[in-house]
Protein backbone atom coordinates (compact mmCIF):
# COMPACT_ATOMS: atom_id res chain seq x y z
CA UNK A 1 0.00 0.00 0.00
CA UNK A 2 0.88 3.64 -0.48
CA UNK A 3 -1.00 5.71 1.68
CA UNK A 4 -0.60 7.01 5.31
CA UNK A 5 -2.24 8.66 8.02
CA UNK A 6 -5.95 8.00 9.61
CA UNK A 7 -6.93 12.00 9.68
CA UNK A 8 -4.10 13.37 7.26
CA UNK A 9 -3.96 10.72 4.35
CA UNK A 10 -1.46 10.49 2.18
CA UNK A 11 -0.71 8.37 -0.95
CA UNK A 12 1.74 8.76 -3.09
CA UNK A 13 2.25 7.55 -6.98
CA UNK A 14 4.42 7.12 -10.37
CA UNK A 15 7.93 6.16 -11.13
CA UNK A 16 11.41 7.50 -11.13
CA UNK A 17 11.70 7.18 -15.13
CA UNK A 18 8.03 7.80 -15.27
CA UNK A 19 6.03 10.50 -16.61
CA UNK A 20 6.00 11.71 -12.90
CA UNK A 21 5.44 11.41 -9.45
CA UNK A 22 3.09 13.38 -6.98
CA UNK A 23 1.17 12.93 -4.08
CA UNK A 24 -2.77 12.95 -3.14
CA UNK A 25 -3.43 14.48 0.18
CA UNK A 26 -6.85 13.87 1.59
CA UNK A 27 -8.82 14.76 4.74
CA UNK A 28 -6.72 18.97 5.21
CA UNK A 29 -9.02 21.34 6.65
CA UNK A 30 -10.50 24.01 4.15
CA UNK A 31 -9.28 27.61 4.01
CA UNK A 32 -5.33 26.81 4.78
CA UNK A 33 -3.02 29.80 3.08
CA UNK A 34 -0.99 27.81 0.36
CA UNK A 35 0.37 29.23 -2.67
CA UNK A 36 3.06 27.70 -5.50
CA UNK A 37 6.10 29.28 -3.76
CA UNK A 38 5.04 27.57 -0.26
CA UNK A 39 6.76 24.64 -1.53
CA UNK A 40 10.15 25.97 -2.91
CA UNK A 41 11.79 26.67 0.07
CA UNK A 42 12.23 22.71 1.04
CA UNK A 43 11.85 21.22 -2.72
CA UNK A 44 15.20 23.21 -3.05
CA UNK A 45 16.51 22.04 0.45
CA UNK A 46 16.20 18.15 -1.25
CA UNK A 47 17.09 18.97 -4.83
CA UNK A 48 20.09 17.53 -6.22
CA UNK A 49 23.18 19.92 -6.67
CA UNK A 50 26.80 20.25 -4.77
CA UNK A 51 29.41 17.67 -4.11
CA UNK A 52 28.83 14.18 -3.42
CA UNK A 53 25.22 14.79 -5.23
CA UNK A 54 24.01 13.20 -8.46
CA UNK A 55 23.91 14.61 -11.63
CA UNK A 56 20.44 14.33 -12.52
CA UNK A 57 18.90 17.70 -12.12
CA UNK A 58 14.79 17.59 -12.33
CA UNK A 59 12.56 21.18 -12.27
CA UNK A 60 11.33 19.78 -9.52
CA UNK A 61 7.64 22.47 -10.16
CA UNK A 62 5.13 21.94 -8.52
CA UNK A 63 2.23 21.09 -10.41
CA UNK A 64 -1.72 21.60 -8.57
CA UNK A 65 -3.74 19.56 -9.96
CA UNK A 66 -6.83 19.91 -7.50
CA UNK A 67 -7.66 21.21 -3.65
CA UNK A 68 -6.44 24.77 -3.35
CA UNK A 69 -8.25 27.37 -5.28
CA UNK A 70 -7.73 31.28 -4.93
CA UNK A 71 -4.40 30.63 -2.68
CA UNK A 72 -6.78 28.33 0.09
CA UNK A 73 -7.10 24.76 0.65
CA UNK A 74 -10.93 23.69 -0.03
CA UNK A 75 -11.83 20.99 1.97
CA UNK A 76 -11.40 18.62 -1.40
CA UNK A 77 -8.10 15.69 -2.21
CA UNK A 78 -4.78 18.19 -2.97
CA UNK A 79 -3.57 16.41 -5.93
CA UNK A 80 0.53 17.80 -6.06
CA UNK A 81 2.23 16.69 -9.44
CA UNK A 82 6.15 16.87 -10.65
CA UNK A 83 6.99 15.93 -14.30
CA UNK A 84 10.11 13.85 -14.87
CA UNK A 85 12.33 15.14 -17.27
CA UNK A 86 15.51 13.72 -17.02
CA UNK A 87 15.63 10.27 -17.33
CA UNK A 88 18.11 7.96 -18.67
CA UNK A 89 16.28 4.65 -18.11
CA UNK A 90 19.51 2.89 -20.65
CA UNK A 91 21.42 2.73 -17.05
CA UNK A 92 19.27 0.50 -16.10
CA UNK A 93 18.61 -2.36 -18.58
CA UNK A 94 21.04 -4.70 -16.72
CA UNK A 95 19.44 -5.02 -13.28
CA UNK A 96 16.24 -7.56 -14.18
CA UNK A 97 19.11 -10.42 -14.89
CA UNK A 98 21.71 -8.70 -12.64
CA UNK A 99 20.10 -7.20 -9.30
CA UNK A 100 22.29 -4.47 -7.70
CA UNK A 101 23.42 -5.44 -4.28
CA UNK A 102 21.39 -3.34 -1.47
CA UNK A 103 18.73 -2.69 -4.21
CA UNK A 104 14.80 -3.40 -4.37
CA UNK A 105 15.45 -5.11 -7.75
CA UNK A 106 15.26 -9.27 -6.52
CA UNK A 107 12.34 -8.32 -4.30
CA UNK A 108 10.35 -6.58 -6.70
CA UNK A 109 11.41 -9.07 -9.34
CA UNK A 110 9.73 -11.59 -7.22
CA UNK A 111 6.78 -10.27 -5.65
CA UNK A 112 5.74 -8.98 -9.05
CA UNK A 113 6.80 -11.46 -11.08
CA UNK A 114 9.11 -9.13 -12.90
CA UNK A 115 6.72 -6.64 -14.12
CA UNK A 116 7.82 -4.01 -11.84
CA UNK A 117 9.19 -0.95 -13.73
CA UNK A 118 13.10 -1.38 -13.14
CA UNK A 119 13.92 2.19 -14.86
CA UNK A 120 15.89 4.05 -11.71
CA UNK A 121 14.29 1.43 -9.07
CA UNK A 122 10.79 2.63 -10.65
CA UNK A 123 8.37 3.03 -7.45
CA UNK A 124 11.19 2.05 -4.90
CA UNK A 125 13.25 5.20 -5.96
CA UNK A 126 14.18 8.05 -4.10
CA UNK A 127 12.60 10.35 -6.63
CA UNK A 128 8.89 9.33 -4.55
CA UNK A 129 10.39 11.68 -1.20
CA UNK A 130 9.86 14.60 -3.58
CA UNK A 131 6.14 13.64 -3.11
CA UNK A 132 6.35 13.43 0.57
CA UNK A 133 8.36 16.41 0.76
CA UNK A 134 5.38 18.41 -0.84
CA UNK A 135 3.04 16.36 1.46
CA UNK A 136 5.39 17.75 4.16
CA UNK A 137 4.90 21.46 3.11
CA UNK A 138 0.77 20.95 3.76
CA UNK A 139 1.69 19.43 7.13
CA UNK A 140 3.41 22.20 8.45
CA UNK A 141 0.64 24.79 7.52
CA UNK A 142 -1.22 22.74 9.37
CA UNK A 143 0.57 22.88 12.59
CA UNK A 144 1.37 26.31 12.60
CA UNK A 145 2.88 27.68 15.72
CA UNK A 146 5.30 24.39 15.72
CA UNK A 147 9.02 24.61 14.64
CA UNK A 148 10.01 21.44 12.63
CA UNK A 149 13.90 21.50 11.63
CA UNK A 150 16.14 18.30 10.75
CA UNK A 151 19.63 17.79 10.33
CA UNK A 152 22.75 15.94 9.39
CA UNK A 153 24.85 15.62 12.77
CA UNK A 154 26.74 12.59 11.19
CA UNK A 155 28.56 11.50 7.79
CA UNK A 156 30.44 8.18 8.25
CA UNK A 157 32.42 7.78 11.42
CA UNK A 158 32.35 11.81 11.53
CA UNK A 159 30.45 14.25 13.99
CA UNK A 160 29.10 17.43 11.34
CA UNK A 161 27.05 19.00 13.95
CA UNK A 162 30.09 21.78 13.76
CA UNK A 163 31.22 21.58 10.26
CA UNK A 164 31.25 24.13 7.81
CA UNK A 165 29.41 23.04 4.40
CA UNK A 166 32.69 22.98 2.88
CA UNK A 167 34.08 20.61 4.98
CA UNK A 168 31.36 18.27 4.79
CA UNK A 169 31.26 18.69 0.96
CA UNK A 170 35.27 17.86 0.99
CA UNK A 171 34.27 14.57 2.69
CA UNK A 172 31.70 13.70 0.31
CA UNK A 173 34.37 14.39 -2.63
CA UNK A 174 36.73 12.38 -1.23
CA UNK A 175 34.40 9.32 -1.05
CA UNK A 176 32.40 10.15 -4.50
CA UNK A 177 36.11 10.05 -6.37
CA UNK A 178 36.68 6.80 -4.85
CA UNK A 179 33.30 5.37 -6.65
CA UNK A 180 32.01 4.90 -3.12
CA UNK A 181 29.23 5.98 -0.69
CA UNK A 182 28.82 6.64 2.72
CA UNK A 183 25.91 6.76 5.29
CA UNK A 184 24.77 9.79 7.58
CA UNK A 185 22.32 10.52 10.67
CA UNK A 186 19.76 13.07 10.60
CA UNK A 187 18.14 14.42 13.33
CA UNK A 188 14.86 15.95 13.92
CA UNK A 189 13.78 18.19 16.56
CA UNK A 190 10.04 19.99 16.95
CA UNK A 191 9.18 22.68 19.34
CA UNK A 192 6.15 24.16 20.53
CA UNK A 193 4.61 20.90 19.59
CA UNK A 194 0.70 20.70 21.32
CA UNK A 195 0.78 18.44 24.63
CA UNK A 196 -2.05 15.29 24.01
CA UNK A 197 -0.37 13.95 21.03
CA UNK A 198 -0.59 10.36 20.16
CA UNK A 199 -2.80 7.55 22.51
CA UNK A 200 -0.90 4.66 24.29
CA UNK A 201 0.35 1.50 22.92
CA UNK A 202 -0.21 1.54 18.94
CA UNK A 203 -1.00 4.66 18.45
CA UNK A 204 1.85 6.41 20.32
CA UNK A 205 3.88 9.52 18.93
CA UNK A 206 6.94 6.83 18.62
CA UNK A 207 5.16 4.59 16.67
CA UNK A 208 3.07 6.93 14.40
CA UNK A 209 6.57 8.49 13.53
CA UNK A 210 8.24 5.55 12.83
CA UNK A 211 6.17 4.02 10.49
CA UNK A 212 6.15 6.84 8.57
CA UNK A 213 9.96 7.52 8.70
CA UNK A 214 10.65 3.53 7.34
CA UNK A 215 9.01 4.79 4.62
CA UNK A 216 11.68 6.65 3.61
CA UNK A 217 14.15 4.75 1.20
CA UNK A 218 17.58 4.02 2.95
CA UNK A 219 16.64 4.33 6.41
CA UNK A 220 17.72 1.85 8.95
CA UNK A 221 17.03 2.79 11.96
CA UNK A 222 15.42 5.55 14.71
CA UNK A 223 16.05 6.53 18.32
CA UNK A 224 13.65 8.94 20.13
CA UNK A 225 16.03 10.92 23.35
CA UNK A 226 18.63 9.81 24.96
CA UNK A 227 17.94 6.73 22.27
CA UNK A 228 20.24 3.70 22.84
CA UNK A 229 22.42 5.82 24.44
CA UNK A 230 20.31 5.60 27.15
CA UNK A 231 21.05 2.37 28.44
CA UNK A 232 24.35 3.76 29.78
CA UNK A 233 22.22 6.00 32.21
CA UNK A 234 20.71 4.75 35.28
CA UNK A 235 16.72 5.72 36.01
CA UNK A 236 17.67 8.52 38.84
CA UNK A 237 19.82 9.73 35.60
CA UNK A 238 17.61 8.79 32.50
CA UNK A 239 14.19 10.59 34.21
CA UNK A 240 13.20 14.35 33.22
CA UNK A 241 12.86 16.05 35.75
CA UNK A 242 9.19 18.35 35.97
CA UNK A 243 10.18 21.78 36.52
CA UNK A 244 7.24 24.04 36.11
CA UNK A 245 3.59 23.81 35.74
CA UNK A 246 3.79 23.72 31.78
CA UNK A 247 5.70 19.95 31.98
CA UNK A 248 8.73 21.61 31.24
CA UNK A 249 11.70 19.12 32.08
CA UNK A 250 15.31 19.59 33.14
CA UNK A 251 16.48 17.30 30.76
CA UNK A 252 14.84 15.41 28.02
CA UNK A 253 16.30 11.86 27.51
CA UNK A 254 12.46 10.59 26.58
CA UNK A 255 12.44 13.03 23.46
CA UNK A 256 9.49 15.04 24.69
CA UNK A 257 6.93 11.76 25.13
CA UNK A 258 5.96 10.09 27.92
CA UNK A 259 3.44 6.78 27.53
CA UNK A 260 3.31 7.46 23.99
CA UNK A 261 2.27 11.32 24.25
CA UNK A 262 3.99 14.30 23.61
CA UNK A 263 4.56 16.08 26.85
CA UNK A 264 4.96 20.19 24.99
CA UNK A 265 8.78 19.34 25.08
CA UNK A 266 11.04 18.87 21.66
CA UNK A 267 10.10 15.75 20.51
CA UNK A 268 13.93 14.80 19.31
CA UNK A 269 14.60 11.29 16.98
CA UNK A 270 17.13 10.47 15.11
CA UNK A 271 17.56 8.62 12.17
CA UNK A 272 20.29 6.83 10.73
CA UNK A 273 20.72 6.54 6.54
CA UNK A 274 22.56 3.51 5.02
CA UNK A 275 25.09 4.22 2.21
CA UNK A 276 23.96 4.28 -1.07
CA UNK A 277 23.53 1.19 -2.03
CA UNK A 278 24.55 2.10 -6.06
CA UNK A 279 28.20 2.97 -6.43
CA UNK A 280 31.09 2.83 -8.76
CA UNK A 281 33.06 0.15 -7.42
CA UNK A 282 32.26 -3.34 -9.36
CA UNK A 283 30.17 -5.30 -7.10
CA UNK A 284 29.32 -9.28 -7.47
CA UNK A 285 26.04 -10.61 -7.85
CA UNK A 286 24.33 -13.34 -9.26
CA UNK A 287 23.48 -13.43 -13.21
CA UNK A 288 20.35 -14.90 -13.15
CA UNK A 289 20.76 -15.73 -16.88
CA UNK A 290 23.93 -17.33 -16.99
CA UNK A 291 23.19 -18.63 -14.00
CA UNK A 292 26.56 -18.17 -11.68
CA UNK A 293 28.21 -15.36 -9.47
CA UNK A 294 29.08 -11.96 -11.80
CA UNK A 295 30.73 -8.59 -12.02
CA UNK A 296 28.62 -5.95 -12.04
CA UNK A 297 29.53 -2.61 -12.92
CA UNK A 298 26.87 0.49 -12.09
CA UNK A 299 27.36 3.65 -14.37
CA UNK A 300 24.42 5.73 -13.43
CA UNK A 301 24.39 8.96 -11.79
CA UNK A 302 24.15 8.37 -7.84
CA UNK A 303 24.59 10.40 -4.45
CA UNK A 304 27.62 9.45 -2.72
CA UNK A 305 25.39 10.68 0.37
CA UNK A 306 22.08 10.80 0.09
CA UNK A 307 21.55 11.65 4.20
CA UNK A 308 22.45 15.01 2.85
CA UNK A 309 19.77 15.38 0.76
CA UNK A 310 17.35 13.31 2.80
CA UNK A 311 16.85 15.95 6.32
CA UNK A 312 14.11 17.60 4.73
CA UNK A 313 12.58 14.59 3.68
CA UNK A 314 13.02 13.22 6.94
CA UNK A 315 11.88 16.71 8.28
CA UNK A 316 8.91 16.73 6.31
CA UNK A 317 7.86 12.86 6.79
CA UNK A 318 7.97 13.42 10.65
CA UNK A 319 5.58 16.57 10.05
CA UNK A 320 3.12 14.32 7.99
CA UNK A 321 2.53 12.07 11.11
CA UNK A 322 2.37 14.84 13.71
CA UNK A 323 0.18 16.85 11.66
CA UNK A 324 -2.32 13.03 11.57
CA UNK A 325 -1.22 13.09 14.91
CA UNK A 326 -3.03 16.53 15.61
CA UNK A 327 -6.02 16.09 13.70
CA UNK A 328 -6.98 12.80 15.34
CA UNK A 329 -5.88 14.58 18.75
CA UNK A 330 -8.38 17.71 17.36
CA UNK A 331 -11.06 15.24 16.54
CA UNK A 332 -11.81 13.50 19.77
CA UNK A 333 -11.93 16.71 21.79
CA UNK A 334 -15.34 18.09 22.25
């Protein structure tokens, strides 16, 4: 399935080597401000460009096809469009008998008895976080008054919570001239987030977010807090201490939720990014049409990072569930 969200639905659709991708948002309140240039701002933040990035460059326009009229939302499905333009879908010819290492293409082979679209990992590409990205944009309108920011602390083995752009881009060089790739962690932090948020057990802020975060390609894993780290802490160290009437806490190991609800602290996760799995370096795999163990050699055009590009994906994926989050929170007050 490709939709998300009980309140806030979203689905998403097309290929990368498609005519296009977009997104269909149903259930947003009528009468939200939204115009065309709303969405720059963060389509720009995951567009492809700098070192270590790959060298297919897409308009990336937004294109609305239905739900906002005269610079509102209506109350009707926002139907968000991008038109692929360029595609090189030759690069890809090889991977139905020869499945990239890391890739979608066995599974997808398999569960759809080869039909799936192969062309730049088809519905499994990255290309479909451009549609969750503009999903993201509606999202935040709607939780206005909440500050939603993600970013790359991590690139490898190095801490880039201090780096300069240029040093981070000089790491990224070094491992995209070696034909390589390398993995990142992004972290997300929201403030002034309403207190109430999520329900216990299945429907907790953890688990809302998580779901939707695995559904961005490449990511591996999440910690909310003091995360895994926390297991170095003992519980007179690891509780938040309540130090004013508003639930403010001295520290904030739990991430800003408590039994599954946010608590009006940041809610803080982090979210770690494999390396991308296409790179230069010859990899083997098995030729299912010779039938044996093979080189394979990827030429396409491939991030050497893509945690780079992916905080405002993951920054806009994590305001798709809270914004669900608030409307089902909104729903069952009277």
């Amino acid at each position: 399935m490709n939709s998300f969200g009980r309140m806030f639905r979203v689905s998403i659709y097309g290929e990368s080597h498609g005519k296009g991708v977009g997104v269909l948002i149903d259930g947003c309140p009528a009468g939200i401000p939204v115009d065309k240039e709303d969405f720059m701002g963060d389509l720009s933040r995951r567009k492809a460009g700098g070192a270590g990035s790959t060298k297919r460059i897409e308009s990336d326009e937004p294109v609305i096809i239905s739900g906002i009229c005269d610079g509102h939302t209506t109350g009707a499905p926002i139907n968000i469009h991008f038109v692929n333009g360029d595609t090189r879908s030759k690069d890809y010819s090889l991977f139905k008998r020869m499945p990239r290492p890391g890739h979608s293409d066995f599974v997808a082979m398999k569960k759809y008895n080869g039909n799936n679209d192969i062309r730049g990992g088809g519905h499994f590409s990255g290309r479909l976080t451009l549609a969750l990205v503009a999903a993201g944009v509606i999202a935040k309108k709607i939780l206005a008054g909440s500050k939603l920011n993600a970013k790359l602390v991590q690139v490898g083995k190095t801490d880039v919570r201090n780096a300069s752009e240029k040093e981070i881009d000089k790491i990224l060089t070094h491992v995209q001239e070696n034909g390589d790739s390398i993995g990142g962690i992004v972290q997300f932090t929201g403030v002034d987030l309403p207190v109430g948020l999520g329900e216990p057990f299945f429907g907790s802020v953890e688990s809302h977010i998580s779901s939707m975060i695995f559904s961005v390609p490449a990511v591996k894993g999440i910690e909310f807090g003091a995360g895994f780290e926390g297991v170095k802490l003992k519980g007179s160290q690891h509780n938040d201490s309540i130090i004013d009437a508003s639930g403010k806490t001295l520290t904030n190991n739990n991430g800003g939720i408590n039994g599954g609800i946010s608590n009006g602290n940041p809610v803080v996760f982090r979210v770690v990014i494999k390396p991308t799995p296409s790179i230069y370096i010859p990899q083997e795999t098995f030729n299912f049409e010779e039938g044996k163990m093979d080189t394979l050699q990827i030429n396409g055009r491939h991030d050497a990072c893509i945690a780079k590009r992916a905080t405002v994906v993951v920054e806009n994926a994590a305001a798709i569930a809270l914004a669900d989050l608030f409307l089902i929170n909104k729903s069952s007050q009277i």
